[in-house]
Protein backbone atom coordinates (compact mmCIF):
# COMPACT_ATOMS: atom_id res chain seq x y z
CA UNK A 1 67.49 96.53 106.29
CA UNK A 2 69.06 100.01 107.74
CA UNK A 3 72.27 99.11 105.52
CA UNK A 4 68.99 99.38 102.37
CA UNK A 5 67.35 102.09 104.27
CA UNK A 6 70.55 103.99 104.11
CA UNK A 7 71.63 102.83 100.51
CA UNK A 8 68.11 104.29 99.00
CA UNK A 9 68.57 107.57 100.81
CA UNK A 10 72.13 108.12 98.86
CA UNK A 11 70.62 106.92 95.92
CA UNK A 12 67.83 108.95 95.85
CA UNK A 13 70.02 111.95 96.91
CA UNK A 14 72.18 111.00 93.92
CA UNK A 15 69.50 111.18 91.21
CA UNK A 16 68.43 114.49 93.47
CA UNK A 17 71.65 116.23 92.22
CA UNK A 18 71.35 115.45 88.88
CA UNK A 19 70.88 118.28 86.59
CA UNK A 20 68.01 116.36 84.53
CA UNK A 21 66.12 116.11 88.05
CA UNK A 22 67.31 119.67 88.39
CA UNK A 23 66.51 121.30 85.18
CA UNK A 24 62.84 119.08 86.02
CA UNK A 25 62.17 119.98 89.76
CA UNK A 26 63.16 124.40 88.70
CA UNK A 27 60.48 123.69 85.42
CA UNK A 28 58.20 121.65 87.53
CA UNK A 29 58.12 124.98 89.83
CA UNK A 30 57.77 127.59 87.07
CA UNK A 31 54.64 125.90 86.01
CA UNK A 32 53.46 125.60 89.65
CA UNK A 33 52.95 129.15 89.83
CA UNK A 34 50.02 129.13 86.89
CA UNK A 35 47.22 126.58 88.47
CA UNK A 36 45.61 127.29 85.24
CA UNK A 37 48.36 126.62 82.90
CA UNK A 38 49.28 123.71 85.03
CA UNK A 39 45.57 122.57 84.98
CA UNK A 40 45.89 121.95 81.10
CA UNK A 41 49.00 120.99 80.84
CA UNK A 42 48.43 117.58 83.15
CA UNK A 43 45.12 116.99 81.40
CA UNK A 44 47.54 117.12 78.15
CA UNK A 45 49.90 114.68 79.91
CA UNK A 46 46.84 112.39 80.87
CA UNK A 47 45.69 112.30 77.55
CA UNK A 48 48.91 111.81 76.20
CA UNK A 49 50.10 109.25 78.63
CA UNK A 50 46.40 106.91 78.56
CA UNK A 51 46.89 107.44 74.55
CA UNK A 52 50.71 105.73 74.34
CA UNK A 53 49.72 103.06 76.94
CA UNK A 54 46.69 101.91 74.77
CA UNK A 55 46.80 98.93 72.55
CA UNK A 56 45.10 101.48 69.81
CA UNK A 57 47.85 104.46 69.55
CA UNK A 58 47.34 105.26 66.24
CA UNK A 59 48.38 108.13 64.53
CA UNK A 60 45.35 109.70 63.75
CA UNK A 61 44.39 109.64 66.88
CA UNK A 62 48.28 110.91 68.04
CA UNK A 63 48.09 113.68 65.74
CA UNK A 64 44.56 114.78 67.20
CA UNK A 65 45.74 115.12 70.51
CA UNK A 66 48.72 117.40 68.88
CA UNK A 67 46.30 119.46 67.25
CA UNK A 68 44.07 119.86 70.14
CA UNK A 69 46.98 121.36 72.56
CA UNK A 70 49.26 123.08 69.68
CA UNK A 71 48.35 126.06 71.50
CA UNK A 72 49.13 124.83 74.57
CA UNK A 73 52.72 123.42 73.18
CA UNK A 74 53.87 126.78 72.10
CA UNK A 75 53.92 128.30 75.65
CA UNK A 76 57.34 128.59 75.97
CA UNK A 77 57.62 127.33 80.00
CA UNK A 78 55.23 124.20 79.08
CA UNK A 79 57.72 123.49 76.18
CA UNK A 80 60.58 123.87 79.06
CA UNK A 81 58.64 122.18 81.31
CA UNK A 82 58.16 119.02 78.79
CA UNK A 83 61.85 118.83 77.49
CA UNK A 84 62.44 118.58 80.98
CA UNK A 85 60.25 116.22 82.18
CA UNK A 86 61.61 114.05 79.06
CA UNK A 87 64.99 114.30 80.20
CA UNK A 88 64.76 113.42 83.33
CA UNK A 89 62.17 110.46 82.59
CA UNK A 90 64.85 109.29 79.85
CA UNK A 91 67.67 109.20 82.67
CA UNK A 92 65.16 107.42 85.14
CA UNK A 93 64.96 104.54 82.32
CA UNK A 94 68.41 104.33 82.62
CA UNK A 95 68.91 104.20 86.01
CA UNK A 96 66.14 101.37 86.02
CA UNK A 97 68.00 99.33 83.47
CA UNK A 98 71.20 99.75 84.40
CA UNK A 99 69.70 98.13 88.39
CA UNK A 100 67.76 95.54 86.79
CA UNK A 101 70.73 94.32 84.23
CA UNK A 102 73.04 94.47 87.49
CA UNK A 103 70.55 92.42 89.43
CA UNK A 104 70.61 89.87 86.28
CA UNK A 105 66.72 90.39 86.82
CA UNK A 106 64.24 88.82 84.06
């Protein structure tokens, strides 16, 4: 287990100096610094996130939530902040495939 131990500290170090986790972690800290701003922008990512994981994602309802927070989307550091956050969620999908494909995992 301290050969794992060890292996997951590297890997996590790895994904660490990425510059998607980068780029997310300097964002992540921009936003930090407005609770407010930060207070609406995770009740937008809430929203957003229960809304995509629901069996009734339709695009009325999609489109609602896009109209309720336009405002909120054209702050330029919660745009920043989002692209981001996208990137580096995109790369973590990666990673995850790439270990369970090697792993021949079903």
């Amino acid at each position: 287990m301290r050969n794992m131990d060890h292996a997951v500290k590297g890997f996590v170090n790895a994904i660490k100096a990425t510059e998607e986790y980068q780029d997310y972690s300097q964002e992540k800290n921009k936003v930090k610094q407005f609770p407010e701003l930060k207070a609406q922008l995770d009740e937008f990512r809430r929203r957003n996130y229960e809304l995509q994981s629901s069996d009734d994602a339709e695009l009325e309802k999609i489109e609602q939530l896009e109209r309720d927070y336009s405002a909120l989307r054209e702050n330029p550091l919660v745009e920043d902040f989002l692209a981001a956050e996208l990137a580096f969620c995109r790369l973590m999908q990666e990673v995850n495939l790439q270990v369970t494909d090697s792993l021949d995992f079903e």
